[in-house]
C-alpha atoms as a PDB file:
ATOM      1  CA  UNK A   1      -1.745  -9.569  25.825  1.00  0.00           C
ATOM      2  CA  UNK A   2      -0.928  -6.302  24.040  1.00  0.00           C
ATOM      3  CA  UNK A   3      -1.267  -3.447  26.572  1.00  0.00           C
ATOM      4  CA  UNK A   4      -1.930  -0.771  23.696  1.00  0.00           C
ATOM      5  CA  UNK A   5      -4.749   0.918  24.093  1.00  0.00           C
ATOM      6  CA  UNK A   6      -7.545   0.064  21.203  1.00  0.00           C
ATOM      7  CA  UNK A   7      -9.165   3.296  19.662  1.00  0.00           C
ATOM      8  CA  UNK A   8     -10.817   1.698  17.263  1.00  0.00           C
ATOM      9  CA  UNK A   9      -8.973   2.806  13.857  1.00  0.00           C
ATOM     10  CA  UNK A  10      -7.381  -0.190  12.498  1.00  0.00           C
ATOM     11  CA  UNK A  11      -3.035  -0.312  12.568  1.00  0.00           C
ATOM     12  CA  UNK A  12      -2.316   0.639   9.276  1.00  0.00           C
ATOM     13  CA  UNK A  13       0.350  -2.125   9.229  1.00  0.00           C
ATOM     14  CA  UNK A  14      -2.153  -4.872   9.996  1.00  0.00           C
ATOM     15  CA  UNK A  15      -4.007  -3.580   6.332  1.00  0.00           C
ATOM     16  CA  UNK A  16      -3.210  -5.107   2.716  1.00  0.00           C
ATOM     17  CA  UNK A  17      -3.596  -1.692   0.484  1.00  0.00           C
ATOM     18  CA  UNK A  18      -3.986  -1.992  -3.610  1.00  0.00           C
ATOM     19  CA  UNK A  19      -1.717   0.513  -5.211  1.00  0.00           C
ATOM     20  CA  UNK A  20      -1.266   1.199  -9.004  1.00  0.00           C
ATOM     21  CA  UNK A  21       1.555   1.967 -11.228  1.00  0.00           C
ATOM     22  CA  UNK A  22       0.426   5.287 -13.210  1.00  0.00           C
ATOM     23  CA  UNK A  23       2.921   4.082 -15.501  1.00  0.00           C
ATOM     24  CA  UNK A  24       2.461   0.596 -16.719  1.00  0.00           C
ATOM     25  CA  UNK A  25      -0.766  -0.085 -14.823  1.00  0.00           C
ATOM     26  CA  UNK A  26       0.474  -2.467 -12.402  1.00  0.00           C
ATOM     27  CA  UNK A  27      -1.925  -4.146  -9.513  1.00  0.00           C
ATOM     28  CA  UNK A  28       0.302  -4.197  -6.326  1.00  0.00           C
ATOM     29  CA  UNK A  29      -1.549  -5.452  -3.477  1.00  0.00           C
ATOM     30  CA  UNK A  30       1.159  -3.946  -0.057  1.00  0.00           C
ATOM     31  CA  UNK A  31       1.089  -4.728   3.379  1.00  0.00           C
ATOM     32  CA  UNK A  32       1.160  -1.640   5.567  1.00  0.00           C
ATOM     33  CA  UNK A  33       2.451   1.356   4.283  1.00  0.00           C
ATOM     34  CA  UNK A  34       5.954   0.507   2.856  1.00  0.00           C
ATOM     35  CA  UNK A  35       5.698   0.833  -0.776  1.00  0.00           C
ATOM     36  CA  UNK A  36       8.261  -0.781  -2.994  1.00  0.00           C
ATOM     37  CA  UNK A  37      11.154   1.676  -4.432  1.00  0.00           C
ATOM     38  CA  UNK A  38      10.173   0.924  -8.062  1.00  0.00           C
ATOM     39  CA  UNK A  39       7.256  -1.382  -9.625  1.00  0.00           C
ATOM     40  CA  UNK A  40       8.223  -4.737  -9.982  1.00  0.00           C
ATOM     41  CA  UNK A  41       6.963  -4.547 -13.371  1.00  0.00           C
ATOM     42  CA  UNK A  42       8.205  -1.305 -15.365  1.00  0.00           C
ATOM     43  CA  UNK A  43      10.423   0.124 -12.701  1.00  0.00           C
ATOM     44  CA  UNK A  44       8.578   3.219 -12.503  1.00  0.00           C
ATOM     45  CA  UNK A  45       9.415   5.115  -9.100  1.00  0.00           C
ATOM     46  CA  UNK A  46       7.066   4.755  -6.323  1.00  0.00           C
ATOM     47  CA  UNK A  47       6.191   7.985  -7.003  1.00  0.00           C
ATOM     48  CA  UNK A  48       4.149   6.838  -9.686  1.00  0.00           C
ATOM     49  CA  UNK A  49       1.994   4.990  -7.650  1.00  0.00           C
ATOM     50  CA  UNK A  50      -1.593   5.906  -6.740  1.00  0.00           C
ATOM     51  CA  UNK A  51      -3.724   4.076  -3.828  1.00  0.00           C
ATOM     52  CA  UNK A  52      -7.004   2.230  -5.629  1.00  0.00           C
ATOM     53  CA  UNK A  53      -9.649   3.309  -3.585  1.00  0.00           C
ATOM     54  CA  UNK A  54     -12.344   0.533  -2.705  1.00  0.00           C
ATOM     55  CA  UNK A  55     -15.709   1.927  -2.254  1.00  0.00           C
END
């Protein structure tokens, strides 16, 4: 058993975020936080990516 303490936030590398290519318009679905360098599709840099909110 872990011995972390729980503090109810969830591990951010435990989520699946949706990003988006401001570029292109790319759907990347990303485990955790580590965002690829470019987008697969245009190569854009990933700092052309914005996090899709889901309300």
């Amino acid at each position: 058993m872990d011995n972390q303490a729980f503090d109810g936030r969830p591990n951010l590398s435990d989520l699946e975020l949706i990003w988006r290519c401001l570029n292109c318009g790319e759907h990347m679905v990303v485990e955790g936080e580590t965002l690829p360098e470019v987008c697969p599709s245009c190569s854009a840099p990933k700092t052309e990516f914005e996090r899709v909110r889901e309300d």
